[in-house]
N, C-alpha and C. Protein backbone atom coordinates (compact mmCIF):
# COMPACT_ATOMS: atom_id res chain seq x y z
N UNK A 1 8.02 97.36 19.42
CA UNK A 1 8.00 97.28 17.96
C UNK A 1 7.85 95.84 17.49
N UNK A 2 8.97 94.79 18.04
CA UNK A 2 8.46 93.51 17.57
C UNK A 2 6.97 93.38 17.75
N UNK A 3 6.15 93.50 19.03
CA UNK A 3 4.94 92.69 19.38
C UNK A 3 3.91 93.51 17.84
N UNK A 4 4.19 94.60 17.36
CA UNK A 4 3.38 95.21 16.51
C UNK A 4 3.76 94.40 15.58
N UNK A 5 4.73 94.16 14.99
CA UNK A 5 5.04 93.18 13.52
C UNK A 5 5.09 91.80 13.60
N UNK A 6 5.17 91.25 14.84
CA UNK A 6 4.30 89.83 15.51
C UNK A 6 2.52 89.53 15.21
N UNK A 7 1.73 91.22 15.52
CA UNK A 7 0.64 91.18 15.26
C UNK A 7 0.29 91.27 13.67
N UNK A 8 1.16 92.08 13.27
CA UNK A 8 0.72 92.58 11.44
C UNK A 8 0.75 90.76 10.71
N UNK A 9 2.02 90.10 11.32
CA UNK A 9 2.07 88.71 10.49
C UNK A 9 0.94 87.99 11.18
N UNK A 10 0.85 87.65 12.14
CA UNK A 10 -0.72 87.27 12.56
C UNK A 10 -1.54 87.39 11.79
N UNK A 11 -2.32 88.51 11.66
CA UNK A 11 -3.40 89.11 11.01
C UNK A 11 -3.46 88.68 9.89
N UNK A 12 -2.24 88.82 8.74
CA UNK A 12 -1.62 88.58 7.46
C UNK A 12 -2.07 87.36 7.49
N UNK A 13 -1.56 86.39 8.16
CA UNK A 13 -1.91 84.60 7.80
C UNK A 13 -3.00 84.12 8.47
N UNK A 14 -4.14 85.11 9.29
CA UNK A 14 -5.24 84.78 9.43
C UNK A 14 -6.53 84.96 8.34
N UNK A 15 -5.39 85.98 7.61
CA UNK A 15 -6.54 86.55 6.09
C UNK A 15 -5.70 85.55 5.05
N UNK A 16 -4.89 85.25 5.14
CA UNK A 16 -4.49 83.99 4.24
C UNK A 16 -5.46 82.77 4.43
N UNK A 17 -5.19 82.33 5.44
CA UNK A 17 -5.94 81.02 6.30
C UNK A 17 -7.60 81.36 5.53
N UNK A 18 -8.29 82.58 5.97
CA UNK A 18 -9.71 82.56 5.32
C UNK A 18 -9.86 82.47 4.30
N UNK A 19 -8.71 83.37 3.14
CA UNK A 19 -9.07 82.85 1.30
C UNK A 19 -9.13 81.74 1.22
N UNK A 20 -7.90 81.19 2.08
CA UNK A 20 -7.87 79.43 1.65
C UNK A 20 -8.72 78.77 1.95
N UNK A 21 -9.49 79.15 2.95
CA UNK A 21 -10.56 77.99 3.15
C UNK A 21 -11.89 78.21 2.67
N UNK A 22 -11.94 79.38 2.31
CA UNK A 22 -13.17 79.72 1.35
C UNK A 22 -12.71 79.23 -0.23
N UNK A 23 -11.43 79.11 -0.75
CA UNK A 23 -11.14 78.56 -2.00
C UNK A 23 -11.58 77.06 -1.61
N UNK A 24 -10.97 76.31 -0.81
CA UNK A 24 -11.34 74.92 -0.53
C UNK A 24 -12.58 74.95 -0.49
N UNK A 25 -13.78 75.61 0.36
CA UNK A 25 -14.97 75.22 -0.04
C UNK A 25 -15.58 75.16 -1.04
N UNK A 26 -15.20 76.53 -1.87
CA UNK A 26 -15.73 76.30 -3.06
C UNK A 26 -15.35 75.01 -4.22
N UNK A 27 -14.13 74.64 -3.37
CA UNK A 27 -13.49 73.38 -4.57
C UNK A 27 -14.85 72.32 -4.20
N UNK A 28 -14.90 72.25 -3.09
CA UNK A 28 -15.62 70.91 -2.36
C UNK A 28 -17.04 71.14 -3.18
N UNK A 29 -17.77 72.36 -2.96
CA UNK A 29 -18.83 72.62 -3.85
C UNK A 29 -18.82 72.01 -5.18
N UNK A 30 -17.89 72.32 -6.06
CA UNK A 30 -17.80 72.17 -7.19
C UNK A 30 -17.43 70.72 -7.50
N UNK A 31 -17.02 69.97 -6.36
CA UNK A 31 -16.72 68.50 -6.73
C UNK A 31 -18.15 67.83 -6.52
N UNK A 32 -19.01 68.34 -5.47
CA UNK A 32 -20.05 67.93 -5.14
C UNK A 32 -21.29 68.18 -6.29
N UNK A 33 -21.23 69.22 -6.62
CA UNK A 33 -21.95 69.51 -7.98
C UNK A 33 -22.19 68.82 -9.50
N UNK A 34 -20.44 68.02 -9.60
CA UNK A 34 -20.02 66.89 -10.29
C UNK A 34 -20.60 66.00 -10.44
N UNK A 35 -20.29 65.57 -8.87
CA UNK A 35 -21.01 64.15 -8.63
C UNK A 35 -22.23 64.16 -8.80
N UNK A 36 -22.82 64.66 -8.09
CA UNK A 36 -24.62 64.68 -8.18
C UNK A 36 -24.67 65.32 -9.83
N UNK A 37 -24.46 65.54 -10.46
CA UNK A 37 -24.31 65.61 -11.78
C UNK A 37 -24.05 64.70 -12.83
N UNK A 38 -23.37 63.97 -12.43
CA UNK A 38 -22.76 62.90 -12.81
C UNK A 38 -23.98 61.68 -12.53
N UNK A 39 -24.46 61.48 -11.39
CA UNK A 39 -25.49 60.84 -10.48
C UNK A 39 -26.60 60.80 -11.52
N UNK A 40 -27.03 62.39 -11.88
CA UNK A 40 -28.26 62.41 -12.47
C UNK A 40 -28.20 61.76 -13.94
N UNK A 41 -27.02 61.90 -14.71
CA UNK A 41 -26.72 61.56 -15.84
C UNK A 41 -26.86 60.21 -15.94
């Protein structure tokens, strides 16, 4: 029973871990978009 709810929290903060780093990219996008925005201005 532990090794099953060892795996469920695994899983859980591996799908955490991916929102977050797909939120961070998109931050990075959007800072980059700025700049070169900013650039063209």
């Amino acid at each position: 029973m532990k090794i099953a709810k060892c795996l469920l929290a695994l899983e859980a903060a591996q799908n955490q871990l991916e929102q977050d780093s797909q939120y961070l990219t998109i931050l990075i996008q959007q800072k980059i978009a700025q700049q070169k925005a900013t650039e063209a201005a």
